[in-house]
Protein backbone atom coordinates (compact mmCIF):
# COMPACT_ATOMS: atom_id res chain seq x y z
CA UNK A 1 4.12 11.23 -7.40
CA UNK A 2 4.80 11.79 -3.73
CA UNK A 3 7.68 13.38 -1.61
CA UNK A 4 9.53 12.07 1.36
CA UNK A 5 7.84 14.76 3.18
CA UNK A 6 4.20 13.56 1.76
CA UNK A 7 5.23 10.36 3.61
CA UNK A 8 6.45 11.97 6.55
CA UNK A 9 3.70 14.17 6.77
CA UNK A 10 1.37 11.34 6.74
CA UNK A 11 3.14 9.06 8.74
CA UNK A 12 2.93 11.67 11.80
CA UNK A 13 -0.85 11.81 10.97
CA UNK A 14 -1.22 8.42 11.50
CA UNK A 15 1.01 8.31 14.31
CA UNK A 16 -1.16 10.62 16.09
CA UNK A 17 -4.18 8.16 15.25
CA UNK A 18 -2.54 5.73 18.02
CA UNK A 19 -4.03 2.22 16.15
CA UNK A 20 -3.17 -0.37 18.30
CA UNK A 21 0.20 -2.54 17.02
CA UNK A 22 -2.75 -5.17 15.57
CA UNK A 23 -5.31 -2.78 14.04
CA UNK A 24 -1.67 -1.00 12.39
CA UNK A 25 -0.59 -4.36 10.61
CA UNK A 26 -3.72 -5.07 9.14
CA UNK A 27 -4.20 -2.08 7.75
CA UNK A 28 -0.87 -2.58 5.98
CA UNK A 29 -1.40 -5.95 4.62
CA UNK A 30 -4.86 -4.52 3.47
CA UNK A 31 -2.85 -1.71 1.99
CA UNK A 32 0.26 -4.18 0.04
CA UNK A 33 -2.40 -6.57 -0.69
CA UNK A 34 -4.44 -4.10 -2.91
CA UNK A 35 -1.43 -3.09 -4.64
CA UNK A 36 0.09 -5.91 -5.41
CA UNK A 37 -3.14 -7.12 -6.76
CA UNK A 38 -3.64 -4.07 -9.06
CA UNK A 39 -0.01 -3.83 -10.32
CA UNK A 40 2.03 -5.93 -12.46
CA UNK A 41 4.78 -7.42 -10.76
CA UNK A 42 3.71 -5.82 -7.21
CA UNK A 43 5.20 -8.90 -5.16
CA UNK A 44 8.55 -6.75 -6.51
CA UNK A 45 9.20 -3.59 -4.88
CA UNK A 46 11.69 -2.60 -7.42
CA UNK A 47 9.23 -1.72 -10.06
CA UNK A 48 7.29 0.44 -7.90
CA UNK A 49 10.37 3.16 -7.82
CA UNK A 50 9.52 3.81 -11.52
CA UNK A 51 8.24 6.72 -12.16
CA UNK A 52 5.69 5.91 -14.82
CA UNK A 53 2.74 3.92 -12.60
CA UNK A 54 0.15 3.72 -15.44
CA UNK A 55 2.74 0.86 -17.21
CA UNK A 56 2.78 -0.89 -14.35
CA UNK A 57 -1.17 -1.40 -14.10
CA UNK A 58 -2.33 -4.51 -14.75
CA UNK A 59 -4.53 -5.15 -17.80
CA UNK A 60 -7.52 -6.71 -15.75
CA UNK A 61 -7.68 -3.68 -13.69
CA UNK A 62 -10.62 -2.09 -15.77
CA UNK A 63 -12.21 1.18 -14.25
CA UNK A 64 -11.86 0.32 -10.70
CA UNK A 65 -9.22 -1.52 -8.69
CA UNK A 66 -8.74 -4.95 -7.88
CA UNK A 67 -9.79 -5.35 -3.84
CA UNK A 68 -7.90 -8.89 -2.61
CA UNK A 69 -9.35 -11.63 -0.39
CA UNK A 70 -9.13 -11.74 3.30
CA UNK A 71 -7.26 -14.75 3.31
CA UNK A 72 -4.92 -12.52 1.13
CA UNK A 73 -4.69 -9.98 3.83
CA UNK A 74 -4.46 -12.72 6.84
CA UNK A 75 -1.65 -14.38 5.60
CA UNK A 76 0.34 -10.79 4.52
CA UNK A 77 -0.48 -9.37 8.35
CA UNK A 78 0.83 -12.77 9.54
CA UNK A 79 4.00 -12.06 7.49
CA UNK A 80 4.03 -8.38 8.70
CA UNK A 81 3.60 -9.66 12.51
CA UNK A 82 6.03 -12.19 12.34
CA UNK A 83 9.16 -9.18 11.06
CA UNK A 84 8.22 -7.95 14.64
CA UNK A 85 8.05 -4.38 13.05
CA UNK A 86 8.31 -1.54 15.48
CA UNK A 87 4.92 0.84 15.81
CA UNK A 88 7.05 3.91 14.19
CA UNK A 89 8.26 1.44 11.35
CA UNK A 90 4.71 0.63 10.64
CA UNK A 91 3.21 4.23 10.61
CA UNK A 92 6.04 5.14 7.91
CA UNK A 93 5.17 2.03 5.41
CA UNK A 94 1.29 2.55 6.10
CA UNK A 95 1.76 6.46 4.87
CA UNK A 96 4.31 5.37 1.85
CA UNK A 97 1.48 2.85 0.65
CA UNK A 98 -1.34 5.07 1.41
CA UNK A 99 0.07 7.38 -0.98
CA UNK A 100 1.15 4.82 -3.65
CA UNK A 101 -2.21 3.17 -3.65
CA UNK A 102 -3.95 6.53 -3.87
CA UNK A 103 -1.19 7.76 -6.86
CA UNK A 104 -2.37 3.79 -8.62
CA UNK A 105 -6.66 4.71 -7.82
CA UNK A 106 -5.75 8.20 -9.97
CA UNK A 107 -4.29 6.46 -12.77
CA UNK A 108 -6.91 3.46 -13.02
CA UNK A 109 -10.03 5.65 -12.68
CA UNK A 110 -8.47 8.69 -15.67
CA UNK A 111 -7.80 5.15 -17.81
CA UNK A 112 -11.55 3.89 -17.79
């Protein structure tokens, strides 16, 4: 898994990218979105803490992940936009989901 430093690490990376406020919220819904729709439960946040991701896979995930709908990613950036997060707030939960989603890709494409 990943550190609080991986995510802080990251999260400065990004920061330094300067997306605009927009460009910043769609790329997390894209990112939640993709999880959620490759993990069991992934409208929970809880059972992401666990530290055993390849029981949380779904079983349709087969090789390669799931990739969601835009619709799916309009209406989760809608949700996103309307929490009114700050720019600093967003560059943290894109880096935390960046590395989830890249920890879930591992574990789907060793379990083809």
């Amino acid at each position: 898994m990943f550190s609080k430093e991986d995510v802080t690490s990251l999260a400065f990376k990004i920061y330094k990218e300067n997306r605009s406020l927009k460009d910043s919220i769609q790329h997390l819904a894209t990112l939640c979105v993709t999880i959620n729709q490759n993990i069991k439960n992934g409208y929970d946040i809880k059972p992401l803490e666990t530290d055993n991701l390849v029981l949380l896979i779904r079983e349709n995930v087969n090789g390669q992940l799931i990739i969601p709908s835009e619709k799916e990613i309009k209406e989760v950036a809608f949700t996103i936009s309307n929490e009114s997060p700050s720019k600093s707030q967003l560059d943290w939960y894109i880096a935390e989901k960046q590395l989830l989603l890249e920890e879930i890709k591992k574990i789907v494409e060793n379990n083809r």
